[in-house]
Every structure is written in structure tokens, then in C-alpha cells.
C-alpha atoms as a PDB file:
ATOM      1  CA  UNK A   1      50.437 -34.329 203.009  1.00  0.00           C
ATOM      2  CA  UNK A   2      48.013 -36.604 204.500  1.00  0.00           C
ATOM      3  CA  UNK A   3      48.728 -40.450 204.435  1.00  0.00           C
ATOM      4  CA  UNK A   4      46.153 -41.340 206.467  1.00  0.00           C
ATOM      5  CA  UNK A   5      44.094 -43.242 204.320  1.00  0.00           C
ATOM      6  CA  UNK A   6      47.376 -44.832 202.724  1.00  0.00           C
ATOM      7  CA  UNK A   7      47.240 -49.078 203.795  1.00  0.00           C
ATOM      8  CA  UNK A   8      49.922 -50.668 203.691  1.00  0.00           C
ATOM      9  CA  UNK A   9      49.796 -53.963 201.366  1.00  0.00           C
ATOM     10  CA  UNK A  10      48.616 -56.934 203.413  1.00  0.00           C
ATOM     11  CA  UNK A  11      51.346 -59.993 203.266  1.00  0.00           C
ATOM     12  CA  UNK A  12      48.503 -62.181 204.064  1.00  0.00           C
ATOM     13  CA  UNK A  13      46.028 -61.990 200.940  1.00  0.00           C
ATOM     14  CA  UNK A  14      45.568 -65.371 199.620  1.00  0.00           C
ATOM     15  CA  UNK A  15      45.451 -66.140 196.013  1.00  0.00           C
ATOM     16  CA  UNK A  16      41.868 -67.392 194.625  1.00  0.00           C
ATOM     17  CA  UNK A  17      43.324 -68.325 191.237  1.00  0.00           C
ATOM     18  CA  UNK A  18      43.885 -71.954 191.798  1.00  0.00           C
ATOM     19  CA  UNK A  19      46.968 -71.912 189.202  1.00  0.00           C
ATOM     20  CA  UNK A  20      48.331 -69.328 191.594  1.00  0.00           C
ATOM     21  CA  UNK A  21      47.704 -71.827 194.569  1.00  0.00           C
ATOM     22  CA  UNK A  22      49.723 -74.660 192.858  1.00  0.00           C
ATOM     23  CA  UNK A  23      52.472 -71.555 192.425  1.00  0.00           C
ATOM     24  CA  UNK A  24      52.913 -70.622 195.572  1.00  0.00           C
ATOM     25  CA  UNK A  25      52.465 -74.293 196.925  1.00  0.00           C
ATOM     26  CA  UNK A  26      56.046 -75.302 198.475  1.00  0.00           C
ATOM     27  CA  UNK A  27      58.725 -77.638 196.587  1.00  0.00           C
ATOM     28  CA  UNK A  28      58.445 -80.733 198.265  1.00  0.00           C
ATOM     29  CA  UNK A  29      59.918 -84.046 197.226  1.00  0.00           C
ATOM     30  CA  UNK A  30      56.443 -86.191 196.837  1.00  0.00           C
ATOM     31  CA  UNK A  31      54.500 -82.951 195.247  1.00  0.00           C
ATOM     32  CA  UNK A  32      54.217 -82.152 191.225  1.00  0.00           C
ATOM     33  CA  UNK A  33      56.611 -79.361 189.820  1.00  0.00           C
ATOM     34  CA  UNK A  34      53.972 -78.440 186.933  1.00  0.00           C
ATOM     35  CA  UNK A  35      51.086 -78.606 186.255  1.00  0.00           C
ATOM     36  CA  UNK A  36      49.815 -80.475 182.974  1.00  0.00           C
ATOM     37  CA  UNK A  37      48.190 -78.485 179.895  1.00  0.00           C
ATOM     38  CA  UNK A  38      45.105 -79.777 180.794  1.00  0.00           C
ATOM     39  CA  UNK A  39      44.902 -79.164 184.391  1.00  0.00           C
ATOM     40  CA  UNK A  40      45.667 -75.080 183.420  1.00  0.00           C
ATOM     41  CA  UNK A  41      42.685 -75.043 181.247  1.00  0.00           C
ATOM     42  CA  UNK A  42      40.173 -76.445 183.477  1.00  0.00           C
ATOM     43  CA  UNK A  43      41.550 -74.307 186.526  1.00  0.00           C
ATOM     44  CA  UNK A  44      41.177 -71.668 184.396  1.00  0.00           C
ATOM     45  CA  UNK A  45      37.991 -71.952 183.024  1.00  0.00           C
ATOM     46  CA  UNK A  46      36.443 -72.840 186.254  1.00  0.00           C
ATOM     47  CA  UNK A  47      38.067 -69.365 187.608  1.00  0.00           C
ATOM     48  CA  UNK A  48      36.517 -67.661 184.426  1.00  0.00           C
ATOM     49  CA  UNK A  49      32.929 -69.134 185.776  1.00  0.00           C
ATOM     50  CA  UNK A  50      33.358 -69.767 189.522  1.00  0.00           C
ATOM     51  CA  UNK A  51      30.380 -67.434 190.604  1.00  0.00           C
ATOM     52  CA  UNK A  52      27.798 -70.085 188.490  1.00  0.00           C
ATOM     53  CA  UNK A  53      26.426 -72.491 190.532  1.00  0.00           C
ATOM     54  CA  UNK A  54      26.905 -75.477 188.487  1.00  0.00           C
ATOM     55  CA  UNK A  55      30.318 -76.418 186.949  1.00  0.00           C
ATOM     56  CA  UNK A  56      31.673 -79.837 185.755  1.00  0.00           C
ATOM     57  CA  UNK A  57      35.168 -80.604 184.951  1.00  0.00           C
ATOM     58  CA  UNK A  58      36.010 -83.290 183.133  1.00  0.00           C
ATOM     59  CA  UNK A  59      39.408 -84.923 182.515  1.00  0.00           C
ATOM     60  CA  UNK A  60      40.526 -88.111 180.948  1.00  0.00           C
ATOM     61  CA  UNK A  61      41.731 -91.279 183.966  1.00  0.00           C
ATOM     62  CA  UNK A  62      44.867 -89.696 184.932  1.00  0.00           C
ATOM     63  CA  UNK A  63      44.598 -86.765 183.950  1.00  0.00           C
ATOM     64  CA  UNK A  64      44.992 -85.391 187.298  1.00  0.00           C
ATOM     65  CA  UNK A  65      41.315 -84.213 188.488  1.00  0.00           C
ATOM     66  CA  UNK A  66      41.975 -84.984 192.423  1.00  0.00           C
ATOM     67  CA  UNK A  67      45.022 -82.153 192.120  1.00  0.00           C
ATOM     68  CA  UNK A  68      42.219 -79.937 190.212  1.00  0.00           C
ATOM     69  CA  UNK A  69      39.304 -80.642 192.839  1.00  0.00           C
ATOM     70  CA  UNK A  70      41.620 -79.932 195.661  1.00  0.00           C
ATOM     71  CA  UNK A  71      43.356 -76.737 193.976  1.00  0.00           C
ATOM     72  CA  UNK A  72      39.901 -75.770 193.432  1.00  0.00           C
ATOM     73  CA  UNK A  73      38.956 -76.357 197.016  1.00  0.00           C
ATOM     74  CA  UNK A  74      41.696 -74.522 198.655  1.00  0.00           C
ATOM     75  CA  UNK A  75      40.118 -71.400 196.405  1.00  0.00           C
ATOM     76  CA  UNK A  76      37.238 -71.937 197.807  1.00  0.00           C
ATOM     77  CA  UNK A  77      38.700 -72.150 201.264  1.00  0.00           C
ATOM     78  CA  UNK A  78      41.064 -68.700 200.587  1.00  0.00           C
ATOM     79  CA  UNK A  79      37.492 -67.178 199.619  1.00  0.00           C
ATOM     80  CA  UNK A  80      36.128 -67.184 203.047  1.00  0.00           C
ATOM     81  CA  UNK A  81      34.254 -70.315 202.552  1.00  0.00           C
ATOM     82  CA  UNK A  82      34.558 -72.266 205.554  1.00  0.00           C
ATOM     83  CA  UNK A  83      33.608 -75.535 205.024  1.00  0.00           C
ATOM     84  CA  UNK A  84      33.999 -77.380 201.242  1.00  0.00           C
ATOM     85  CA  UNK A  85      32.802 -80.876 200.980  1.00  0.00           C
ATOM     86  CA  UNK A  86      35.099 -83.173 198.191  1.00  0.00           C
ATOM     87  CA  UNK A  87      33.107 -86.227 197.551  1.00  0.00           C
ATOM     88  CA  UNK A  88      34.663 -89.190 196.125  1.00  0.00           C
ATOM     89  CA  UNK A  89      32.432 -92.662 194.218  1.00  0.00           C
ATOM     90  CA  UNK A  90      34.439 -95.201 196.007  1.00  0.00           C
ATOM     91  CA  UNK A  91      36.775 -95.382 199.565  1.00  0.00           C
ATOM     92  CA  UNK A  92      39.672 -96.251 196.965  1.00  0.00           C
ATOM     93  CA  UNK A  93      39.020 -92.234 195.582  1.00  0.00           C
ATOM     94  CA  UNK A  94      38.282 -91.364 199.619  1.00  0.00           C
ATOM     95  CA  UNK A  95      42.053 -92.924 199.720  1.00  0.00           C
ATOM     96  CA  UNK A  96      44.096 -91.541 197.111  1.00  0.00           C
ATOM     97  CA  UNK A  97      42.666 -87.875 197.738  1.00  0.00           C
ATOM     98  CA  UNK A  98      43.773 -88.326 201.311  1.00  0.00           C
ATOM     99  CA  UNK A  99      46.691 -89.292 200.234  1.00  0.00           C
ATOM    100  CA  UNK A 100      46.965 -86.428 197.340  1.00  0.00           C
ATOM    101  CA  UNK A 101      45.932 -83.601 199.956  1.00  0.00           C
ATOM    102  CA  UNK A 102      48.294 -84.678 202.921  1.00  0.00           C
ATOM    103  CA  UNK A 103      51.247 -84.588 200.151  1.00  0.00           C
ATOM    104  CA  UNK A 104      49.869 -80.933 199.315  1.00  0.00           C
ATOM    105  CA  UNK A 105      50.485 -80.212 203.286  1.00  0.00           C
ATOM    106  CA  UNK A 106      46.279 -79.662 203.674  1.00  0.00           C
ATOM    107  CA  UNK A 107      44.488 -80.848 206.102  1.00  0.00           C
ATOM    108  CA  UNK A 108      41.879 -83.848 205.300  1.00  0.00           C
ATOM    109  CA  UNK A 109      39.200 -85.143 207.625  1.00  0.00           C
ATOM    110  CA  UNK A 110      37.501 -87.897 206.637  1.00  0.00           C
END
């Protein structure tokens, strides 16, 4: 038998399902357990159509679109994309994603 061109299963593959990022994110005391209904459907939608080039989400005021964009970004990132851009309207938004991505254990740079 020849098991040369057997691999074995790489520990490292990253997830590009962002409902399989929030998942595998780590219990932390500050950090969401769930995620809401309507957080699921946009993530999944947006997986569903993530090779079109324009995509909008929208959610109701807190409704929890900063978790989405970053969840979203963080595909992006496990992709191979190297550099994704989250732009927030006002330094208050600049603020709370900060705030939202540090909890998540990401790195920000603002």
C-alpha cells in the first residue's frame, strides 16, 4: 500500500463561516454566549453571497451589526485577505467597535 499521497488533516484550517467564528470564539466573561436570530440570518446570507461584490446588511439599532461586521471581518481575514477596512459614521461607532473587537480578543488599530 502506498500512503504517500495520504495528508494528514491540518489543525490549523480556519473557519470562513462567520457563525462558525462566533463558535469557536472563547467563553469569556465580557463576550456574548449566542448569537441573536437575526445576527444568524444575516451571517448566513452574507456567507450564501460573499463572492458578490456588493452586500448590505441591515439590522434594526441594537440589533447587534458591530458583532456581525467584525464576525464578518475575521472571515475575511481567515480567507487570506490581509488587510479589511471597518468604517464607522461617527468616533462614538470608531469607539464602541474598539471596544466590541478588543472584548472578541482581535486586534484593532485605529
Amino acid at each position: 500500500m502506498n500512503f504517500s499521497k495520504l495528508k494528514r488533516p491540518s489543525g490549523n484550517i480556519k473557519p470562513l463561516n462567520p457563525v462558525e467564528i462566533f463558535e469557536r470564539l472563547p467563553n469569556l466573561p465580557s463576550t456574548p454566549n449566542d448569537l441573536w436570530r437575526g445576527q444568524t440570518e444575516a451571517l448566513e446570507e452574507w456567507h450564501k453571497k460573499r463572492k458578490e461584490s456588493d452586500i448590505l446588511i441591515a439590522l434594526n439599532t441594537g440589533a447587534g451589526k458591530t458583532l456581525v461586521g467584525l464576525l464578518i471581518a475575521q472571515s475575511l481575514v481567515n480567507e487570506g485577505i490581509q488587510n479589511v477596512t471597518y468604517l464607522c459614521g461617527t468616533i462614538d461607532l470608531v469607539n464602541q467597535t474598539k471596544k466590541e473587537t478588543e472584548k472578541l480578543g482581535s486586534e484593532v488599530i485605529i
